[in-house]
Protein backbone atom coordinates (compact mmCIF):
# COMPACT_ATOMS: atom_id res chain seq x y z
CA UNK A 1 34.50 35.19 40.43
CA UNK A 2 30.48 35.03 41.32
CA UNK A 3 30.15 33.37 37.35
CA UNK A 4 32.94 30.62 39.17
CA UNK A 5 31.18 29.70 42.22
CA UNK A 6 27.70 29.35 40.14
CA UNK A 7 29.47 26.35 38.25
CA UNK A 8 30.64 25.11 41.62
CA UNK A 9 27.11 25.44 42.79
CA UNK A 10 26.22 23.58 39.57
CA UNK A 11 29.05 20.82 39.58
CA UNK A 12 28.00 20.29 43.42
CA UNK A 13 24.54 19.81 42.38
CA UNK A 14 25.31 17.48 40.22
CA UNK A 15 22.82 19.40 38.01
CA UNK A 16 23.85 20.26 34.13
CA UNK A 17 24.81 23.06 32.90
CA UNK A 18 21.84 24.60 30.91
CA UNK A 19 18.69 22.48 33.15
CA UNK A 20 17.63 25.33 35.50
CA UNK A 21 17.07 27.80 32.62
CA UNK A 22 14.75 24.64 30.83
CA UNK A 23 13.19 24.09 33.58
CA UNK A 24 12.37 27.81 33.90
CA UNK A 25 11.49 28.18 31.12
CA UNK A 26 9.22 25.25 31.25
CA UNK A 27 7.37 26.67 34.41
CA UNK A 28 6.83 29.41 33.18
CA UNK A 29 5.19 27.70 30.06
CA UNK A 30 2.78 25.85 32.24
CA UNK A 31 2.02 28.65 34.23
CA UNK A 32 0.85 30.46 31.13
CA UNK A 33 -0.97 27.77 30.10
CA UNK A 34 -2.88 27.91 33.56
CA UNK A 35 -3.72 31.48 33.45
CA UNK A 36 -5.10 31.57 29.54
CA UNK A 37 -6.83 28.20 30.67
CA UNK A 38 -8.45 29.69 34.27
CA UNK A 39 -9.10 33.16 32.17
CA UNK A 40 -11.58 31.08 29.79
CA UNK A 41 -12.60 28.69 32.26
CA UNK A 42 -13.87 32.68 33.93
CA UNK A 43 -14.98 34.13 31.27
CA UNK A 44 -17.35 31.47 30.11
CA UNK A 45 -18.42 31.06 33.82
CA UNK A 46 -19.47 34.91 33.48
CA UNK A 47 -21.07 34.25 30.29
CA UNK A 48 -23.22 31.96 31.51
CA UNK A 49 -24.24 33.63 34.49
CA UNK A 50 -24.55 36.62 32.48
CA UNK A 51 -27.29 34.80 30.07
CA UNK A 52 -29.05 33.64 33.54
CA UNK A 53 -28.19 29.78 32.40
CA UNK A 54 -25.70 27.74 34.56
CA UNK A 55 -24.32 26.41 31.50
CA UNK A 56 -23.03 23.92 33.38
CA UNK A 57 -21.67 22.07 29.41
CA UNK A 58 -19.26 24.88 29.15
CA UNK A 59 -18.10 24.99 32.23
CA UNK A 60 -17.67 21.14 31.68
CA UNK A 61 -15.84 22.20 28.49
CA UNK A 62 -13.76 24.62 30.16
CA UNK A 63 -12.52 22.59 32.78
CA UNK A 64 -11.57 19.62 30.04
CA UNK A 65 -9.56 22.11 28.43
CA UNK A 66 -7.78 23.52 31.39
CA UNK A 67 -6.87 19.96 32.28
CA UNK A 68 -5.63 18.31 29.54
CA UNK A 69 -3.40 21.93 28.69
CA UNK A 70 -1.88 21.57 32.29
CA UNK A 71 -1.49 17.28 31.64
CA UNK A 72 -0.15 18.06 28.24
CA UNK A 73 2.35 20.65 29.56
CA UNK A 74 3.64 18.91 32.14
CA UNK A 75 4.35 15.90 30.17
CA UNK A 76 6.71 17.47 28.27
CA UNK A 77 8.57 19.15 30.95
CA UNK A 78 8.97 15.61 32.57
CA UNK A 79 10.02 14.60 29.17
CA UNK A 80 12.86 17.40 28.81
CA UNK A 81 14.05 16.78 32.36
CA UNK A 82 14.20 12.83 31.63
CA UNK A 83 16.06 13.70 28.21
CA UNK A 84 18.63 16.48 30.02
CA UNK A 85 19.23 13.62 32.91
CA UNK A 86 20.85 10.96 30.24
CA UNK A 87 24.60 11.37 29.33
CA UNK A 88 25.90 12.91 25.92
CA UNK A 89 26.19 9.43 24.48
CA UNK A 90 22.56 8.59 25.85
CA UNK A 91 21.24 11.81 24.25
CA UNK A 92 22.89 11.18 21.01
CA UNK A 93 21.71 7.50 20.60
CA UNK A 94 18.49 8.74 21.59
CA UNK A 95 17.82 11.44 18.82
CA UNK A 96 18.98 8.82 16.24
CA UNK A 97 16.47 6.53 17.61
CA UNK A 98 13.84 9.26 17.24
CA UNK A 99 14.83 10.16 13.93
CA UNK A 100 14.70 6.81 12.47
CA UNK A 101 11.55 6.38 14.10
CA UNK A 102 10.38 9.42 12.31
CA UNK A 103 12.12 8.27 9.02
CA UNK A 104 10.39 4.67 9.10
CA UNK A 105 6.99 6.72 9.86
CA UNK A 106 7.04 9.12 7.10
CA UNK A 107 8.09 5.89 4.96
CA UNK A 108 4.68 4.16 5.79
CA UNK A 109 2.52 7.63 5.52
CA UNK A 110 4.11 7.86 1.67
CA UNK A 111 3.41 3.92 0.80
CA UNK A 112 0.35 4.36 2.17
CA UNK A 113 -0.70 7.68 0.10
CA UNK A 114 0.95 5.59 -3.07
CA UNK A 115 -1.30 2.72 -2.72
CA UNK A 116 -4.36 4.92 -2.06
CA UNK A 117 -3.33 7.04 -5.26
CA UNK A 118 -3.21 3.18 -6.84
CA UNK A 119 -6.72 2.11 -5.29
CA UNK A 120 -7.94 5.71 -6.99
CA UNK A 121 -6.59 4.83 -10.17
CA UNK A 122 -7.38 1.46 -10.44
CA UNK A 123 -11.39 2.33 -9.67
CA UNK A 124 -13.68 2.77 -12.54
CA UNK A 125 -11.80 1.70 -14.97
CA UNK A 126 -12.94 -1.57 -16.44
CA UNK A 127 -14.03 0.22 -19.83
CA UNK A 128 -11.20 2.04 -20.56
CA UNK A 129 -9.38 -1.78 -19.97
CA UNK A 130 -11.94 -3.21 -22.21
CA UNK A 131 -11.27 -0.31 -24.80
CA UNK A 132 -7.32 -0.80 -24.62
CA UNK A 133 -7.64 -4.40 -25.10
CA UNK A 134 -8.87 -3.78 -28.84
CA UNK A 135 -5.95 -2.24 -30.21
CA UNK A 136 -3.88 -5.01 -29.51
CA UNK A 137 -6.67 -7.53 -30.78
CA UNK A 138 -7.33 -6.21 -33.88
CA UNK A 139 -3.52 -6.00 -35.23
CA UNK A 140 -3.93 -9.63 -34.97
CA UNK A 141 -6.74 -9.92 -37.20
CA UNK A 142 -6.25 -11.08 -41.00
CA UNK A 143 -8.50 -7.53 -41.91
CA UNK A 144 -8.25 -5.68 -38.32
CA UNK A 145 -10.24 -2.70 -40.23
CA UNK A 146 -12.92 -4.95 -40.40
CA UNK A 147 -13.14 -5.66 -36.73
CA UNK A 148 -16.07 -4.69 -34.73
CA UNK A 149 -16.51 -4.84 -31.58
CA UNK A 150 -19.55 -5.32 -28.76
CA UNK A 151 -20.26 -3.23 -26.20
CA UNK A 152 -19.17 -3.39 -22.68
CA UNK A 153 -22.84 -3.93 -21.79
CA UNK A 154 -22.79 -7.05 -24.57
CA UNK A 155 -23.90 -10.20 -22.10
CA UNK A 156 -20.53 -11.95 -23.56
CA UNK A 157 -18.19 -9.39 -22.51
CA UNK A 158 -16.76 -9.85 -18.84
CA UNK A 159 -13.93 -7.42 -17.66
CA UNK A 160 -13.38 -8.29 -13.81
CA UNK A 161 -10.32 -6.43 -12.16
CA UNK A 162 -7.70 -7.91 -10.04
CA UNK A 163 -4.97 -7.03 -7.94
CA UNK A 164 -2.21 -4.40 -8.22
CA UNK A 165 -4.31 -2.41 -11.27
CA UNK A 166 -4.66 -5.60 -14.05
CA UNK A 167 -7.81 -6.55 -15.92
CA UNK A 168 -8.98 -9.97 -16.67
CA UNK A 169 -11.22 -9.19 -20.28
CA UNK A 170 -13.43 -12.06 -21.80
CA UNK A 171 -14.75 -10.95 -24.98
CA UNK A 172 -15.29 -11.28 -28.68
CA UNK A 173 -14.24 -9.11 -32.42
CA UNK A 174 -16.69 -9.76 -35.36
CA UNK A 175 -13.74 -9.32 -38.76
CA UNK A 176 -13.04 -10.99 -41.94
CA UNK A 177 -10.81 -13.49 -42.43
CA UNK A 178 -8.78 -13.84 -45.55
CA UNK A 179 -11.55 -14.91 -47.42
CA UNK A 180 -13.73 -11.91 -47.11
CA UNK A 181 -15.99 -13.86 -44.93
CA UNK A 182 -17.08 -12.33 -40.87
CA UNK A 183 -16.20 -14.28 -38.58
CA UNK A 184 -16.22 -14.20 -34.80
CA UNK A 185 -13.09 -14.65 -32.67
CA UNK A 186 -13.54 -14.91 -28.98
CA UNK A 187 -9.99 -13.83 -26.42
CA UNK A 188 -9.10 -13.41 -23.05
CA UNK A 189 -6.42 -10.62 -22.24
CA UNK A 190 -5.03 -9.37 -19.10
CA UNK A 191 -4.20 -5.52 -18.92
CA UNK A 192 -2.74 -3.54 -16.85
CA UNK A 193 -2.84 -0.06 -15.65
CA UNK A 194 0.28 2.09 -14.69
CA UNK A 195 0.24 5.37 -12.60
CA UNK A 196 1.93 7.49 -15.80
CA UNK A 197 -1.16 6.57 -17.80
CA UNK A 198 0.23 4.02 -19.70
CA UNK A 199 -1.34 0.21 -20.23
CA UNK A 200 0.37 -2.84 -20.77
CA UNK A 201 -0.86 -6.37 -22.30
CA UNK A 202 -0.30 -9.15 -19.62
CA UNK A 203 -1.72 -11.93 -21.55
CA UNK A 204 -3.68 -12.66 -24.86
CA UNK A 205 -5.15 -15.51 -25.93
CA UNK A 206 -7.37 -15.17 -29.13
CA UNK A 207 -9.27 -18.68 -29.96
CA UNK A 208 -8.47 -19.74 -33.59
């Protein structure tokens, strides 16, 4: 009968069912919060005294973090007293909203770790471009056991990177040609670099 007339005294209210236990709970979070916060904000007081300084920067400190605790406690229990005020249907379209809000975050925070991974990848890597480049040159070559080529330091090799991991290489193989004779060939090639290791010819163009 007395568990009756407490939902009458709810319905009355017009209070849900469920909101005076949050919001005890709540005060009694904040209330916590104020007595570990005025405890410190004491005991550093005391400390400070106790050293014969005024120490008036942790007192400062003290009070900062008493503050921003009590600010930080009680804008959540505003927050959980907005959210219980809203209707089933209000709730409910809420959390989805929150959700995909949290979805669409975590979406950006892993593209953004992926193209930092990329940027890591892609640094420092011009010689091992230049290198890969070579392989594919010299199978084009009349004798490609012949070939020889510069160093990355040569003043005629150029190996500039671009965008999304690719190489632009400007450089030159020293090989016989059917004859038996050397001969230089100058090429351009575009390379890139993939995230599994691998490399991939873009572009070749090897001057006759």
């Amino acid at each position: 009968m007395a568990k009756k007339e407490e939902r009458s005294y709810v319905e009355r209210s017009g209070i849900e069912e469920g909101t005076l236990g949050t919001g005890w709970k709540t005060f009694h979070l904040i209330l916590t919060i104020l007595t570990f916060g005025l405890w410190g904000f004491a005991w550093m007081a005391h400390a400070a005294q106790a050293r014969g300084r005024i120490g008036l920067g942790w007192l400062a400190v003290g009070g900062l973090v008493l503050f921003v605790g009590g600010c930080v406690a009680l804008a959540g229990h505003q927050e959980r007293q907005r959210f219980a005020s809203l209707t089933p249907a209000q709730q409910a379209e809420e959390t989805e909203r929150h959700a995909q809000l949290k979805a669409e975050r975590e979406k950006q925070q892993a593209a953004a770790a992926e193209a930092e991974k990329r940027r890591d990848l892609c640094e420092e890597q011009t010689t091992a471009a230049f290198v890969m480049t070579q392989d594919v040159v010299a199978r084009r070559l009349k004798a490609p056991r012949t070939a020889k080529f510069p160093y990355i330091t040569d003043p005629e090799v150029v190996v500039r990177p671009g965008s999304d991991c690719s190489y632009s290489v400007v450089a030159y193989v020293d090989a016989q040609n059917g004859f038996g004779a050397m001969l230089r060939t100058r090429y351009v090639a575009t390379i890139k670099a993939f995230p599994d290791g691998r490399w991939q010819i873009q572009d070749l163009k090897i001057a006759e």
